[in-house]
C-alpha atoms as a PDB file:
ATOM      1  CA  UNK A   1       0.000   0.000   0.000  1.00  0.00           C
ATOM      2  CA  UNK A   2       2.988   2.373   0.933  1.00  0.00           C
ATOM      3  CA  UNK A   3       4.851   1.778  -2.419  1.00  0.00           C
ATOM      4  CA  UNK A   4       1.630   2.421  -4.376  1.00  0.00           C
ATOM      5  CA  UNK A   5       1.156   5.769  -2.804  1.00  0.00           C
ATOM      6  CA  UNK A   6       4.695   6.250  -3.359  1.00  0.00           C
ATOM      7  CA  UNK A   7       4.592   5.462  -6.785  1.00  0.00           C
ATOM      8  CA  UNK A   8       1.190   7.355  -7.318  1.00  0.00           C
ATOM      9  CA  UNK A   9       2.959  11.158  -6.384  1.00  0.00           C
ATOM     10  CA  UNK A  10       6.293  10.134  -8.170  1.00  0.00           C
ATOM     11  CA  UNK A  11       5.149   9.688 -11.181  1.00  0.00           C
ATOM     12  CA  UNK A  12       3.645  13.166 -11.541  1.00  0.00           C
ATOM     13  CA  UNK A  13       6.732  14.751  -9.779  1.00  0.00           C
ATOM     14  CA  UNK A  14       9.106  13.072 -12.326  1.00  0.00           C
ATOM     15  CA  UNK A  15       7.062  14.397 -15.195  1.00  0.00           C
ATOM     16  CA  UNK A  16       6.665  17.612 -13.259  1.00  0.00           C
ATOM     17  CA  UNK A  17      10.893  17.929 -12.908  1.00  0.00           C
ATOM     18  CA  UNK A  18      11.301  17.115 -16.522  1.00  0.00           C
ATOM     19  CA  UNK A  19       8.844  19.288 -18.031  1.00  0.00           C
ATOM     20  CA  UNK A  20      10.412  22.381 -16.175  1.00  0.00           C
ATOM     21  CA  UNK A  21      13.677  21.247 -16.929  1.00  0.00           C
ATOM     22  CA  UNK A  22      13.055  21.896 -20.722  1.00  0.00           C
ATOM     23  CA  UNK A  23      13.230  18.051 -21.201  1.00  0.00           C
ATOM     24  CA  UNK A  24      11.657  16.649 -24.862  1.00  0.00           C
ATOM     25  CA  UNK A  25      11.623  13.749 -26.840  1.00  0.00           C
ATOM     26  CA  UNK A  26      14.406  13.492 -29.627  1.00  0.00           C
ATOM     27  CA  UNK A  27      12.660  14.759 -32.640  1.00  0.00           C
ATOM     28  CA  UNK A  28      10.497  17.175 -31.270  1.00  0.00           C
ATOM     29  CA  UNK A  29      10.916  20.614 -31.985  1.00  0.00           C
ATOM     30  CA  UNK A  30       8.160  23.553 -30.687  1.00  0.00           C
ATOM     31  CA  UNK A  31       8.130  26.299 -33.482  1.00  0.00           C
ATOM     32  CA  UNK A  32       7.502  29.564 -31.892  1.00  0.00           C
ATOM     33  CA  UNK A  33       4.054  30.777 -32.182  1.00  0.00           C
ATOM     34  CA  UNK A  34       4.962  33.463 -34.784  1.00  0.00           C
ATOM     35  CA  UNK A  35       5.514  31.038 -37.530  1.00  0.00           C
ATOM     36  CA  UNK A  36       2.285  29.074 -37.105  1.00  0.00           C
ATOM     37  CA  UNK A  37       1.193  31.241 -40.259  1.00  0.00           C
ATOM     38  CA  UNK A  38       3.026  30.065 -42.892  1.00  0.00           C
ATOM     39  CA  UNK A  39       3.454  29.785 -46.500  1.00  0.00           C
ATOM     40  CA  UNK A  40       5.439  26.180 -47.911  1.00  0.00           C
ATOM     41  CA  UNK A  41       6.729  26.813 -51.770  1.00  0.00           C
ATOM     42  CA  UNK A  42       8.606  24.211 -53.619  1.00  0.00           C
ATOM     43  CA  UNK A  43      11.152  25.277 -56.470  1.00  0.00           C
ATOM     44  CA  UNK A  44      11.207  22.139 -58.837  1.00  0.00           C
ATOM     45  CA  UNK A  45      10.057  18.380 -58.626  1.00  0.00           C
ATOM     46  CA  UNK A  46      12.862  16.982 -57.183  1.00  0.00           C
ATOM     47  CA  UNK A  47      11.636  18.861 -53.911  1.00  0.00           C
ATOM     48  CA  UNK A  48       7.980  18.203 -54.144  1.00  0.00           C
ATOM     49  CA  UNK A  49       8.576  15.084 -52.554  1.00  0.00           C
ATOM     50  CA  UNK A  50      10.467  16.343 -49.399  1.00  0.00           C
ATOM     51  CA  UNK A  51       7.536  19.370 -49.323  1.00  0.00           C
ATOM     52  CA  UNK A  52       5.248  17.126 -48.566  1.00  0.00           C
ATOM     53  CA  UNK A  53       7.192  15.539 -45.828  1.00  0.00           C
ATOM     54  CA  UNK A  54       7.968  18.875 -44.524  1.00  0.00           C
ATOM     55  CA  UNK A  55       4.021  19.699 -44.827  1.00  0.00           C
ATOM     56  CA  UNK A  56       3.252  16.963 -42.449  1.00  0.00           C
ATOM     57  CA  UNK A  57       5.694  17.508 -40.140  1.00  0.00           C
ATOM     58  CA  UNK A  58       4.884  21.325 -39.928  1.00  0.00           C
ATOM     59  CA  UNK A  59       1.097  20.296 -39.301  1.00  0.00           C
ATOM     60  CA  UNK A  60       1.963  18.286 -36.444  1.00  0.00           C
ATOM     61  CA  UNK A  61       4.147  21.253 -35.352  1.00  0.00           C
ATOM     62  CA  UNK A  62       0.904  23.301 -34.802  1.00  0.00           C
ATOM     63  CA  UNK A  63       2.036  25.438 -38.107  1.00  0.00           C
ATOM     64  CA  UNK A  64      -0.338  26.347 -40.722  1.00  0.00           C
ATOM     65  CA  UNK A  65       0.127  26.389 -44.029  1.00  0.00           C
ATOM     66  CA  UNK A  66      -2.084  28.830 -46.038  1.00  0.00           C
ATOM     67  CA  UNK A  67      -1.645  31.093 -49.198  1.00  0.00           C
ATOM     68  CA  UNK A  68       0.867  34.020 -49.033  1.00  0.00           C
ATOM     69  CA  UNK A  69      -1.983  36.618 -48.793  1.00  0.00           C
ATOM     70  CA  UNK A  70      -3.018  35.005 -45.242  1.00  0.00           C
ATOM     71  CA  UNK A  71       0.728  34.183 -44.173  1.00  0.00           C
ATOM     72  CA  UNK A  72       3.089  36.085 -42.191  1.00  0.00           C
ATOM     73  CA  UNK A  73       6.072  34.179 -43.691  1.00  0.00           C
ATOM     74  CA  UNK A  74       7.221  32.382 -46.480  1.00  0.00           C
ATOM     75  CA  UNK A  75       9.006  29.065 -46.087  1.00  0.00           C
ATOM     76  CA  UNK A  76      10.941  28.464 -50.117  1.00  0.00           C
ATOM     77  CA  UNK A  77      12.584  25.197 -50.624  1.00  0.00           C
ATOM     78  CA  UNK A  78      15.666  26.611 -52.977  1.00  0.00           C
ATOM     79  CA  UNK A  79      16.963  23.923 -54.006  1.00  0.00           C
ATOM     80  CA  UNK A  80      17.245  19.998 -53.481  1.00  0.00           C
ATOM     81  CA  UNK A  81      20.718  18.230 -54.400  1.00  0.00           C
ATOM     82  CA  UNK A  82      21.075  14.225 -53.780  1.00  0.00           C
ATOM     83  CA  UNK A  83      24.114  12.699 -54.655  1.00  0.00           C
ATOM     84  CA  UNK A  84      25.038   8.954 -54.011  1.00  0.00           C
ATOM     85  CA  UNK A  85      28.256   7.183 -53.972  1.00  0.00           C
ATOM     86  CA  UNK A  86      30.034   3.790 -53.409  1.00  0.00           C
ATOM     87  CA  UNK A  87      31.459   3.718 -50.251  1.00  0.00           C
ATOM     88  CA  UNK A  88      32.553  -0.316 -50.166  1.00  0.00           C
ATOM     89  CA  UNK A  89      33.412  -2.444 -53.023  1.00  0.00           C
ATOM     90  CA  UNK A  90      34.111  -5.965 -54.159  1.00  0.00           C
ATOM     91  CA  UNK A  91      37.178  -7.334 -54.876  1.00  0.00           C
ATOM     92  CA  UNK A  92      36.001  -7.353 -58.956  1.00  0.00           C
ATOM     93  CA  UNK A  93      35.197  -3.690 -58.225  1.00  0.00           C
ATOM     94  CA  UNK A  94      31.681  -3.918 -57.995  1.00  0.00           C
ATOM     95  CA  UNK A  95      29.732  -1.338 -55.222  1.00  0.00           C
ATOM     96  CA  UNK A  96      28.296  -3.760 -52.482  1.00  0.00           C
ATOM     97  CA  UNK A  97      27.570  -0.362 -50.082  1.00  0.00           C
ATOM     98  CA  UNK A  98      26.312   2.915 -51.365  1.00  0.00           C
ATOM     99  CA  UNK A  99      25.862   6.649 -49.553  1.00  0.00           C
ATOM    100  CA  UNK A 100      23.038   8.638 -50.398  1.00  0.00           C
ATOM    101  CA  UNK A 101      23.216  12.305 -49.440  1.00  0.00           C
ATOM    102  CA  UNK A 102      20.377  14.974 -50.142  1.00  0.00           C
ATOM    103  CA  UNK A 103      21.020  18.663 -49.310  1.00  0.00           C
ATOM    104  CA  UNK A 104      18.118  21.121 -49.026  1.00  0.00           C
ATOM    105  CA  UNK A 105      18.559  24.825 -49.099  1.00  0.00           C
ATOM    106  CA  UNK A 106      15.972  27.011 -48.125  1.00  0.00           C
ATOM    107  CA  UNK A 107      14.774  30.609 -47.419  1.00  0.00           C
ATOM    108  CA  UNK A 108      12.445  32.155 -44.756  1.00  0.00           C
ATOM    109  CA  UNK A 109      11.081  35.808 -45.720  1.00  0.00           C
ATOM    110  CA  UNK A 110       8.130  37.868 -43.737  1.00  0.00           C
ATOM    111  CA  UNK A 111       5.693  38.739 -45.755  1.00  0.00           C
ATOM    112  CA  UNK A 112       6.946  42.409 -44.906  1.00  0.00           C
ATOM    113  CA  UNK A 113      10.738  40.877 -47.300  1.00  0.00           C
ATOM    114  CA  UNK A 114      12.311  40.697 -44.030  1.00  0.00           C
ATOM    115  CA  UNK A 115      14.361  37.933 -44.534  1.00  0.00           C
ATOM    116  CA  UNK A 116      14.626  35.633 -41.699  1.00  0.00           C
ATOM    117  CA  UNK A 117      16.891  32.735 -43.226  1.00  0.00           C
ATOM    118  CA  UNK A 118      18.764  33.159 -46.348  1.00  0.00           C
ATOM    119  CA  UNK A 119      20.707  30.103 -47.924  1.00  0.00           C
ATOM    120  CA  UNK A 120      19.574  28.080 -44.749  1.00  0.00           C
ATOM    121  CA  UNK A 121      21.060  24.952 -45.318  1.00  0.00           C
ATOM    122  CA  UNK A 122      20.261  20.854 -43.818  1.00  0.00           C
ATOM    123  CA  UNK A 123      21.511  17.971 -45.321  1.00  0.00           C
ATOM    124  CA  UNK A 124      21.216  14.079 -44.159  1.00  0.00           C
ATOM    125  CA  UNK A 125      23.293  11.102 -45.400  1.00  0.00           C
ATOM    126  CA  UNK A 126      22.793   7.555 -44.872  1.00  0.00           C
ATOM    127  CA  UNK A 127      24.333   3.969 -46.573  1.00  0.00           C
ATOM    128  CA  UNK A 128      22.592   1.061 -47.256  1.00  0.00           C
ATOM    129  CA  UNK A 129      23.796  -2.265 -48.567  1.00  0.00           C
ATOM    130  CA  UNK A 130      23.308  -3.390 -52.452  1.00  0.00           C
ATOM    131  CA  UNK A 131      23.500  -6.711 -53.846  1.00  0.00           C
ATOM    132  CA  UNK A 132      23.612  -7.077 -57.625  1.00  0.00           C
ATOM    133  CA  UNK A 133      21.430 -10.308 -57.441  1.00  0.00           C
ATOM    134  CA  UNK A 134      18.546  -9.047 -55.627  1.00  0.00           C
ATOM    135  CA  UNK A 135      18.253  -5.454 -57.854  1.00  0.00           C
ATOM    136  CA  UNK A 136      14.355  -5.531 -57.160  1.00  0.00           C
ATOM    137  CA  UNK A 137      14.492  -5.307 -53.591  1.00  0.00           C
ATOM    138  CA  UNK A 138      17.437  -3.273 -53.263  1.00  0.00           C
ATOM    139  CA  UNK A 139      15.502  -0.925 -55.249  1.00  0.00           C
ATOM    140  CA  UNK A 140      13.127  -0.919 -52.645  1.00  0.00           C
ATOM    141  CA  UNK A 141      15.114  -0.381 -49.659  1.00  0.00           C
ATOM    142  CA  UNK A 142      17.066   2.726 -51.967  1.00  0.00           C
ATOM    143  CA  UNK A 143      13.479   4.069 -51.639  1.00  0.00           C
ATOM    144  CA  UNK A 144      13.158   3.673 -48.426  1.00  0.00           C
ATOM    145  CA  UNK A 145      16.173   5.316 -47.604  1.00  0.00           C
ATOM    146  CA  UNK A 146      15.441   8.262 -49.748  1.00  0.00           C
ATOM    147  CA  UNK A 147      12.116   8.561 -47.460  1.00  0.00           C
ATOM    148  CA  UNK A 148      14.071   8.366 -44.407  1.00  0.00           C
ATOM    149  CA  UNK A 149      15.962  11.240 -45.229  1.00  0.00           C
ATOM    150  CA  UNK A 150      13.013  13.396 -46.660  1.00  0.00           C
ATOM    151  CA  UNK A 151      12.071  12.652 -43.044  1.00  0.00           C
ATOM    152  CA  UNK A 152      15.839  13.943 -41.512  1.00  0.00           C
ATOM    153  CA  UNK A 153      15.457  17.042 -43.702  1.00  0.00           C
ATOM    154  CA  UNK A 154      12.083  18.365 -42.920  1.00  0.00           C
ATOM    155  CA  UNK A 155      13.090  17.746 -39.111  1.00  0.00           C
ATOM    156  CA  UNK A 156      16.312  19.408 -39.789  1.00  0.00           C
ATOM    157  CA  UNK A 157      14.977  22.335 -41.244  1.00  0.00           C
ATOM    158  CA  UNK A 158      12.283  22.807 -38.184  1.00  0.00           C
ATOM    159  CA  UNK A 159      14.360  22.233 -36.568  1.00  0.00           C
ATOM    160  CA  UNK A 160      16.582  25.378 -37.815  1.00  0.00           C
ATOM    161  CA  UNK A 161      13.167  27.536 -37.537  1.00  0.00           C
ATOM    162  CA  UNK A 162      12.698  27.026 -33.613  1.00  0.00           C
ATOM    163  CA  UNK A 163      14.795  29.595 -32.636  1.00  0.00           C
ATOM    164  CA  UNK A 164      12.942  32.740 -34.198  1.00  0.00           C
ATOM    165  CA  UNK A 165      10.577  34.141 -31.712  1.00  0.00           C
ATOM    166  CA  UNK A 166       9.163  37.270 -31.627  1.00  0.00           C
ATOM    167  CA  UNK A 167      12.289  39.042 -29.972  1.00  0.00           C
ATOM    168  CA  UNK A 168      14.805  37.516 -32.038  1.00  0.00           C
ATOM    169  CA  UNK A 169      12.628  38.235 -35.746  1.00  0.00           C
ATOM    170  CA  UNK A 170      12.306  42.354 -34.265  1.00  0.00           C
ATOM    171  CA  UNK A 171      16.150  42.123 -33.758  1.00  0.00           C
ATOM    172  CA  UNK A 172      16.481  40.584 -37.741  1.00  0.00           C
ATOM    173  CA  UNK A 173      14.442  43.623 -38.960  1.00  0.00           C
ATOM    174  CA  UNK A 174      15.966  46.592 -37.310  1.00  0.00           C
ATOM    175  CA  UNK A 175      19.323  45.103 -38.203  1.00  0.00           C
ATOM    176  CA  UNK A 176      17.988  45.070 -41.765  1.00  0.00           C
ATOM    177  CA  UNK A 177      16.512  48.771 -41.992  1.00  0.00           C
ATOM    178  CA  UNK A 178      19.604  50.430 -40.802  1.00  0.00           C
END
């Protein structure tokens, strides 16, 4: 009876402690409350993909996305870049390991042209294995990978938004109007 009363207030005072001690789960990233009126654009198909990636994960961030007549900024996907290399071969010189690597670049702008983030940059990398007799499903798992880091990117660059509150945006746009 004593250790269930114990555990009963300990529970709450361990979430209590880590709450105040600005404790959150890997991945999650608040966004201040002056971006949650935002405006996604998309430069050219090879980012369409990762927009809509980002477009989910801003939803879940409490962010919405509406036309740039309604938004107070403008989130622009620049430019997309994926490269992939061998990184292990064969002893006949054939790639058995590969490294994909996509790099996003990206601008944030106020609808009043402050700009927030120019030539913001995130990029993710991972390998994965590829054996020349199973093509089909290595094709697959390629995919997969590619989603994965879609994923990475979009919480990289919410990850890069987080830090513009209120304060530091009006210190952005009296730098810019001297």
């Amino acid at each position: 009876m004593r250790h269930r009363k114990l555990t009963i207030f300990s529970i709450p005072l361990i979430a209590l402690v880590l709450t105040a001690c600005g404790f959150q789960l890997r991945g999650s990233v608040s966004i201040p409350a002056e971006l949650h009126q935002m405006s996604l654009h998309c430069s050219n198909e090879l980012s369409k993909v990762l927009c809509q990636t980002l477009t989910k994960q801003l939803s879940l961030n409490g962010v919405n996305l509406v036309d740039d007549n309604a938004a107070d900024y403008i989130l622009t996907i620049t430019s997309l870049n994926s490269s992939r290399r061998a990184i292990s071969i064969t002893d006949r010189a054939v790639a058995v390991e590969y490294e994909v690597t996509n790099i996003a670049t990206f601008n944030l702008v106020a609808t009043d042209q402050t700009v927030i983030i120019e030539k913001g940059n995130a990029s993710a990398r991972q390998s994965y294995r590829f054996d020349e007799d199973n093509v089909i499903s290595k094709t697959r798992e390629e995919e997969q990978v590619k989603e994965q880091l879609n994923k990475l990117l979009a919480s990289k660059i919410i990850s890069q938004l987080s830090p513009y509150n209120t304060l530091r945006v009006d210190q952005i746009r009296a730098a810019q109007s001297k």
